[in-house]
Protein backbone atom coordinates (compact mmCIF):
# COMPACT_ATOMS: atom_id res chain seq x y z
CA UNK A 1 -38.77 59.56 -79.78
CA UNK A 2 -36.52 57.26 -82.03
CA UNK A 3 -37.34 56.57 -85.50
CA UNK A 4 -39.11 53.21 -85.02
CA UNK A 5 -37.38 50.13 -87.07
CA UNK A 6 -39.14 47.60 -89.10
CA UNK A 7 -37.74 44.93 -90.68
CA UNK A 8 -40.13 43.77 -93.63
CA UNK A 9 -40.12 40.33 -95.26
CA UNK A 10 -41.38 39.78 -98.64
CA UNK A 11 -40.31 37.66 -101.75
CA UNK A 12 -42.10 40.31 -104.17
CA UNK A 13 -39.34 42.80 -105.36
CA UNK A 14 -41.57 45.07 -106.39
CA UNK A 15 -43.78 44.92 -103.39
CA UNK A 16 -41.59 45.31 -101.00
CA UNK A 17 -39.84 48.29 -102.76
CA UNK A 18 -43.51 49.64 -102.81
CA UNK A 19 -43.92 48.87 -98.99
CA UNK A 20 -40.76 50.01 -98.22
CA UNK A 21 -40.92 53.25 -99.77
CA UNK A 22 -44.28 54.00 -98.16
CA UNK A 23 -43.44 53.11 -94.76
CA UNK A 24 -40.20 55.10 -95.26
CA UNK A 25 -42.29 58.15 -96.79
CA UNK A 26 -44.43 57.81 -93.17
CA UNK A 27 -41.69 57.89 -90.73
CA UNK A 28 -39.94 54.29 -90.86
CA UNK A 29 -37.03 53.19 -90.65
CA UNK A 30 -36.87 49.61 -93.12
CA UNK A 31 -34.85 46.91 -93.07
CA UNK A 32 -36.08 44.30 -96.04
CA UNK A 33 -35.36 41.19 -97.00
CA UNK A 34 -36.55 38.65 -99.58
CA UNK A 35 -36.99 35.49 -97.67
CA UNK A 36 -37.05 34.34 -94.39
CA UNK A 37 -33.43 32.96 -94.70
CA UNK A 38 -31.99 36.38 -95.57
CA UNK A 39 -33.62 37.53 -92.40
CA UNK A 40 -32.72 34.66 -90.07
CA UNK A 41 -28.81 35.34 -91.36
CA UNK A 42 -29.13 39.17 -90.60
CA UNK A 43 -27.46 39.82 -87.21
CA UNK A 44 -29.00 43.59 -86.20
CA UNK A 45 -27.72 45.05 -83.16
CA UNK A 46 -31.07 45.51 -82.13
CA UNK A 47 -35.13 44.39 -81.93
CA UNK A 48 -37.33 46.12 -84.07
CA UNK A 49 -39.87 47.60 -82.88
CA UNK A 50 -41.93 45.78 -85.57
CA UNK A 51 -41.91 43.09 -88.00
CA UNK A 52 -44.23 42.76 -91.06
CA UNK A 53 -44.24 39.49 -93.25
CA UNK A 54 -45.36 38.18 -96.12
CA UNK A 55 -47.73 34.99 -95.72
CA UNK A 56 -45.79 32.94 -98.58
CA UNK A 57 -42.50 33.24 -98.40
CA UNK A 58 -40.52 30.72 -100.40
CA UNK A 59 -39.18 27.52 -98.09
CA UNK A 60 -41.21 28.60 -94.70
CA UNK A 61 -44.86 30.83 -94.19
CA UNK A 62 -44.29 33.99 -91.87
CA UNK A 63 -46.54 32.61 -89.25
CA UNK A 64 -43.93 29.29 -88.94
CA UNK A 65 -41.15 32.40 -89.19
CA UNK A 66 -42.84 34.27 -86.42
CA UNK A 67 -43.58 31.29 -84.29
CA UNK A 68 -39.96 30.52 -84.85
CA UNK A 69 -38.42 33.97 -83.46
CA UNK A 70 -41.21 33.78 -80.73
CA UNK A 71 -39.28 30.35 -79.73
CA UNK A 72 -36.00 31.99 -79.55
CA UNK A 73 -37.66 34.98 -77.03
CA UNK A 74 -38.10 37.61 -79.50
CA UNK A 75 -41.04 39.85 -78.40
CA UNK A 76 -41.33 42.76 -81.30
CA UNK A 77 -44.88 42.45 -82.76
CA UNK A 78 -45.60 41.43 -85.93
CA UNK A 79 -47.98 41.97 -88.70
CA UNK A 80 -48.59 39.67 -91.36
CA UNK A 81 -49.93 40.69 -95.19
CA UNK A 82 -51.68 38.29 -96.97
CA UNK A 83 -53.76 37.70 -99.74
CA UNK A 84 -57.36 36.18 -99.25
CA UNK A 85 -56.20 34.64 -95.84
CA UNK A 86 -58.66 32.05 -94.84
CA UNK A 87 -59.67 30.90 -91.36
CA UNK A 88 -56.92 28.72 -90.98
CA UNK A 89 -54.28 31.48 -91.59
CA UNK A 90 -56.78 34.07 -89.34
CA UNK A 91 -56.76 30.96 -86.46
CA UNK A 92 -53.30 30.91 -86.33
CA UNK A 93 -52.71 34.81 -86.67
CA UNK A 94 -54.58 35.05 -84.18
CA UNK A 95 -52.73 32.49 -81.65
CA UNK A 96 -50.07 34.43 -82.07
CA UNK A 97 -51.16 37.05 -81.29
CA UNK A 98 -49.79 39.10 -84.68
CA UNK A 99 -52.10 41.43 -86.59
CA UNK A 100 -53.04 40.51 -89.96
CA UNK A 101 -53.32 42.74 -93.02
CA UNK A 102 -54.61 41.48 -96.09
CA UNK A 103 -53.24 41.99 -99.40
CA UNK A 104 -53.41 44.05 -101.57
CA UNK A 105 -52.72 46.65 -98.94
CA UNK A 106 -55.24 49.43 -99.22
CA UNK A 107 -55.28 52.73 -98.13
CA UNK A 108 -53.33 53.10 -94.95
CA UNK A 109 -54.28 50.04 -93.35
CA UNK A 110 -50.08 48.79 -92.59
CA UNK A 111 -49.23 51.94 -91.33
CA UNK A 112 -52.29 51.81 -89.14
CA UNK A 113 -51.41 48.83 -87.75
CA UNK A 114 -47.86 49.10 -87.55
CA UNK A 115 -48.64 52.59 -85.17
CA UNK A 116 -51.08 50.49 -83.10
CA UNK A 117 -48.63 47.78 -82.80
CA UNK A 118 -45.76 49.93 -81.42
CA UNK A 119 -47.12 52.99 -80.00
CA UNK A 120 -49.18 52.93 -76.29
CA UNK A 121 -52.61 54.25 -76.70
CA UNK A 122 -55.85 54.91 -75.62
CA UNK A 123 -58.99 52.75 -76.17
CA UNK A 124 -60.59 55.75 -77.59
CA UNK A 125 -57.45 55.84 -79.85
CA UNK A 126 -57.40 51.98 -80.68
CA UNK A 127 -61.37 52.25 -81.09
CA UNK A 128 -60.84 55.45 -83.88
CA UNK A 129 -57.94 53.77 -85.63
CA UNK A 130 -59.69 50.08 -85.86
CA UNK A 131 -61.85 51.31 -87.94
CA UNK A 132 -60.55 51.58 -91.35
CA UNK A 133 -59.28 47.77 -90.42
CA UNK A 134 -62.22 46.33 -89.57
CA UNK A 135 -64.68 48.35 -92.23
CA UNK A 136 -63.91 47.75 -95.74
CA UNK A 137 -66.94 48.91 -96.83
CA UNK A 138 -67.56 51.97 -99.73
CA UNK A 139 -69.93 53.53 -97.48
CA UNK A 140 -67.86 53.60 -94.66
CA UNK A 141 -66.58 56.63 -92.93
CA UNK A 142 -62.87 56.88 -93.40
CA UNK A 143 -61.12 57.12 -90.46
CA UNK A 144 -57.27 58.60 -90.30
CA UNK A 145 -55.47 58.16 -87.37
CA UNK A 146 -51.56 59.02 -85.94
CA UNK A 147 -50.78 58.17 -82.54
CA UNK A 148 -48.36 60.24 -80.62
């Protein structure tokens, strides 16, 4: 199987170094960029099998960017991190269809999601690896998963 591309977008250097480096570390390939206007001037040769976007992004949000690609027919999912994301930004998350991830990032939780978003699987695997995403709990089990 390829190396599956991402193409991150997120205004915090050191974040996205951070984000980069871990998703690299876990099998990535990572495009960044530190606004949406760097990434709407990048011309890849190809879709990436996944996007992941900051909320606030200086000049437009990464929903308005994703609803934006989704308007010129790109398909790749897309997960967006941010911080404290109220109803509003969950509402429209979730019109899009996009996973959200909140900030700070903890755990494994991006990767998680990232897999989920661009590998097939099995309920039983989606079941097994929603769990560390949906229970943030202490006394939680902690649940690892790597789909194939």
């Amino acid at each position: 199987m390829a190396v599956p591309k991402v193409l991150l977008v997120e205004d915090d250097a050191p974040v996205r170094a951070f984000i980069q480096a871990t998703l690299e570390q876990e099998g990535f390939q990572v495009e960044t960029f530190e606004s949406a206007e760097a990434l709407t001037a990048f011309a890849g040769p190809d879709e990436p099998e996944c996007f992941v976007f900051a909320y606030r992004l200086p000049g437009i949000d990464g929903l308005s960017l994703l609803q934006a690609l989704r308007s010129l027919g790109v398909k790749a999912p897309a997960i967006i991190l941010a911080s404290n994301p109220g109803w509003e930004i969950r509402g429209r998350a979730a019109a899009l269809g996009t996973a959200l991830v909140a900030k700070p990032v903890i755990g494994d939780e991006l990767v998680v999601a990232i897999r989920m978003s661009v590998s097939p699987a099995t309920d039983r695997e989606l079941k097994t690896c929603a769990a560390p995403l949906t229970h943030r709990l202490g006394q939680q089990e902690n649940h690892t998963c790597v789909l194939q």
